[in-house]
Structures are given as structure tokens and as C-alpha cells.
Protein backbone atom coordinates (compact mmCIF):
# COMPACT_ATOMS: atom_id res chain seq x y z
CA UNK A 1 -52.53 12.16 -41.00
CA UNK A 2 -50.02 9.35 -39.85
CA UNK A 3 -51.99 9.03 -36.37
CA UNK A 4 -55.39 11.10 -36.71
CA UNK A 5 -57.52 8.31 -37.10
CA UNK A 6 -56.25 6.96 -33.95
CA UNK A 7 -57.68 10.12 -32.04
CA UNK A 8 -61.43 8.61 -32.59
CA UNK A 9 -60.97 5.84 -29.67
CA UNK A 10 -59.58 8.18 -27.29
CA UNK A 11 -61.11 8.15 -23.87
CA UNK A 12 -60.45 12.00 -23.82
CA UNK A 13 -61.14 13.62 -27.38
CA UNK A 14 -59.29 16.01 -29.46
CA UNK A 15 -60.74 19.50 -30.11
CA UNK A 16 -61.19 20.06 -33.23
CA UNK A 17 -62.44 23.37 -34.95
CA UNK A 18 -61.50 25.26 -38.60
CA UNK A 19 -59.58 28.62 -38.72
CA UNK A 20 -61.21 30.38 -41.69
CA UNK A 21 -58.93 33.14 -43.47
CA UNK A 22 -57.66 36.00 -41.11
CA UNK A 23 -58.49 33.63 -38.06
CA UNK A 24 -55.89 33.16 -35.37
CA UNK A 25 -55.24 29.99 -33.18
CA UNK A 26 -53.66 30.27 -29.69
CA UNK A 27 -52.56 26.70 -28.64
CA UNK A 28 -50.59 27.02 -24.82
CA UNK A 29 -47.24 26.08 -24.20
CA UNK A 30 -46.68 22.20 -23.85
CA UNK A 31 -50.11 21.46 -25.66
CA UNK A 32 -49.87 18.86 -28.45
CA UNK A 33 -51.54 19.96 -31.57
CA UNK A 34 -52.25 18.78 -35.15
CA UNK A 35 -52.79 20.83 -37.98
CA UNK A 36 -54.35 19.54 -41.20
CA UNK A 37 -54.61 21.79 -44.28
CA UNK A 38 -58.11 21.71 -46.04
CA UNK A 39 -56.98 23.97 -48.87
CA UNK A 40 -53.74 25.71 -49.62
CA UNK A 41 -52.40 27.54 -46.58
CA UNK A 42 -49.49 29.46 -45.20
CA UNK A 43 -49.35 28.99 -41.24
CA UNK A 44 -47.04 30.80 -39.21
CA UNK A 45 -46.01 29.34 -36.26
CA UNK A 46 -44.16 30.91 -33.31
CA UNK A 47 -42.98 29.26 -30.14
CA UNK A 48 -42.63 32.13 -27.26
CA UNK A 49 -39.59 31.40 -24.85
CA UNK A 50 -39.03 33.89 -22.05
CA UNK A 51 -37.41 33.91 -19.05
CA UNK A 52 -40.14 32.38 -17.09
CA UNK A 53 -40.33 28.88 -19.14
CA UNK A 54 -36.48 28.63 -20.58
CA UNK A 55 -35.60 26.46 -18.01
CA UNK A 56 -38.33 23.88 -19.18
CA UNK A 57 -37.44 24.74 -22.49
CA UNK A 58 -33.97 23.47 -21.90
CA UNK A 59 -35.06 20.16 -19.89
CA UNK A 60 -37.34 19.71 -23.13
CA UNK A 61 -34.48 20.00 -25.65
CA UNK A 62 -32.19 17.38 -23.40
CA UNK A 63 -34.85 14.51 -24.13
CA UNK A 64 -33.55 12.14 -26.20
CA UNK A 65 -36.33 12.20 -28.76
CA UNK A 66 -36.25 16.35 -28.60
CA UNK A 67 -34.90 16.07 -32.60
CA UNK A 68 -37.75 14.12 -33.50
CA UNK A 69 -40.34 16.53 -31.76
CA UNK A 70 -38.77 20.00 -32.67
CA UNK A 71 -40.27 21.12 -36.32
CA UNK A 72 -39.03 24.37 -37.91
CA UNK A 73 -35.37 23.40 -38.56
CA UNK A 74 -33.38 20.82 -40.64
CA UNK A 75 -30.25 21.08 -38.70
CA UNK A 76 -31.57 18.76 -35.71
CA UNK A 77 -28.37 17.75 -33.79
CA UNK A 78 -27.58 19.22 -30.43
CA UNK A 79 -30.27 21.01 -30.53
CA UNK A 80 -29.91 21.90 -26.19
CA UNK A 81 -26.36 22.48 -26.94
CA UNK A 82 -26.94 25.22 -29.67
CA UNK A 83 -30.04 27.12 -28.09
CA UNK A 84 -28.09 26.76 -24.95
CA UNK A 85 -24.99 28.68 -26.53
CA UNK A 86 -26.75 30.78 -28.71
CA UNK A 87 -28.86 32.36 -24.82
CA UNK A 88 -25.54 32.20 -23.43
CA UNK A 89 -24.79 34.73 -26.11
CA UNK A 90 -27.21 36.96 -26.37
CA UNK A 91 -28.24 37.48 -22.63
CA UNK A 92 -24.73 35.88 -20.55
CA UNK A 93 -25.74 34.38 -17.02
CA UNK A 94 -29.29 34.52 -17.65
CA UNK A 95 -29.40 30.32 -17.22
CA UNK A 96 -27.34 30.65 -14.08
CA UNK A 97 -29.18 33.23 -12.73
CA UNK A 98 -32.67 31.13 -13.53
CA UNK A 99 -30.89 27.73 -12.53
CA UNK A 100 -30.33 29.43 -8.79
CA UNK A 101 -33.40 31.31 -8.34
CA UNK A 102 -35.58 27.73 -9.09
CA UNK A 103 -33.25 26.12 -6.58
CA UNK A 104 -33.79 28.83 -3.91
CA UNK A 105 -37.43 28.13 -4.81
CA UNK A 106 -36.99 24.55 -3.74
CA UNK A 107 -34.80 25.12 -0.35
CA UNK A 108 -37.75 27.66 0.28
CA UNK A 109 -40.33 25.51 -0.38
CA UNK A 110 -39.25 22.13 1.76
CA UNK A 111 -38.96 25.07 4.47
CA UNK A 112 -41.66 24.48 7.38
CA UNK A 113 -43.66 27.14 8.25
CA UNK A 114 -43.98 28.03 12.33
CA UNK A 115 -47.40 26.13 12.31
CA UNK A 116 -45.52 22.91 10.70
CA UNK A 117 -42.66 22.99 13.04
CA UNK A 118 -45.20 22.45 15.91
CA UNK A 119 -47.65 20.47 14.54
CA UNK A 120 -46.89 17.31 12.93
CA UNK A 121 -49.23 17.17 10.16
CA UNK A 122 -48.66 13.34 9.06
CA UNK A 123 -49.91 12.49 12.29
CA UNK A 124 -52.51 14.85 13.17
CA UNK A 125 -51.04 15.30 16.95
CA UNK A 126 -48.54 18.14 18.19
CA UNK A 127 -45.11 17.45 18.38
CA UNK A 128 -42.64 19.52 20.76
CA UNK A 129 -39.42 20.35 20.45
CA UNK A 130 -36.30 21.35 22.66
């Protein structure tokens, strides 16, 4: 309620809709969202990490602020340090593993197809090369 009012002179508006009784609510990963009780209620909230966005998940929980945005939990320090460990644990060199598959992802990426190494796109001309 601290900032809801402020949502009514945004450019781009919040959507807004009621979950009656037995109703479910997807909101994506990354989406900001605000809840606001109209009666007595029991949510249950569950945020999905998998291998495919733990690696964001851990950028997210370096931020500085990360304490301040994480909900579910009263002990709020280190937060990166103890989901970090606590991974480590339960599945060990499944970070690493990630960490060099997304930077084999980059080398591959900044890789120039055959077409680029001929053609120098910036300039719109060909470009040899011995």
C-alpha cells in the first residue's frame, strides 16, 4: 500500500485483476508484482529456480539491495553466499558447469559466421582477406 497510489500516473499501467477462491495467478520470472488482500487470505508463493535461470538467480542475489527485495525469510544476510553453498551441496559443480557453458555461449556468439568474415557488414562493402 506504501507505493500503490503512485501506480495511477504511470505512463505504462499496472494490471490489475481479483483471484476469487480456488483461482491461481502465474506472474513470470523477473515480473514485479503487488498483492493486496481484500479479505482474509492464505497465498502461497513459490519462486521456481532451475538450471536454466540459476545463474541470473545468483547475479540477482549479489545486488546490494537483494536483502531488501527477497521476501519469505527473516535471516537476510548473505543471502548469495548461503543459496550459493546450500546448490553447491545438493547438486556439486552444477554452477561451474553453468558458469562455462554461458561463457562458451559468448566465445560462440562474437564468432563470425563465413558470410561475416567476407562481408563487412558495418560498411555495407566486401572486405577480402589474405
Amino acid at each position: 500500500m506504501n507505493f500503490y497510489g503512485a501506480t495511477k500516473d504511470w505512463k505504462k499501467r499496472p494490471i490489475e485483476c481479483i483471484c476469487r477462491a480456488g483461482e491461481v495467478i502465474f506472474v513470470p520470472n523477473g515480473w514485479w508484482h503487488l498483492v493486496i488482500n481484500l479479505e482474509e487470505s492464505v497465498a502461497i508463493t513459490h519462486n521456481y529456480v532451475s538450471r536454466r535461470n540459476l545463474l541470473n538467480v545468483l547475479e540477482f542475489l549479489e545486488r546490494p539491495n537483494a536483502s531488501d527485495l527477497v521476501s519469505g525469510t527473516r535471516d537476510r544476510v548473505n543471502l548469495h553466499g548461503k543459496f550459493k553453498n546450500a546448490i553447491e551441496a545438493t547438486f556439486p559443480g552444477t554452477i561451474n558447469h553453468l558458469m562455462q557453458k554461458a561463457e562458451e555461449k559468448k566465445v560462440q556468439q562474437k564468432k563470425f559466421s563465413f558470410w561475416d568474415s567476407v562481408a563487412d557488414s558495418h560498411a555495407g562493402a566486401f572486405k577480402f582477406c589474405f
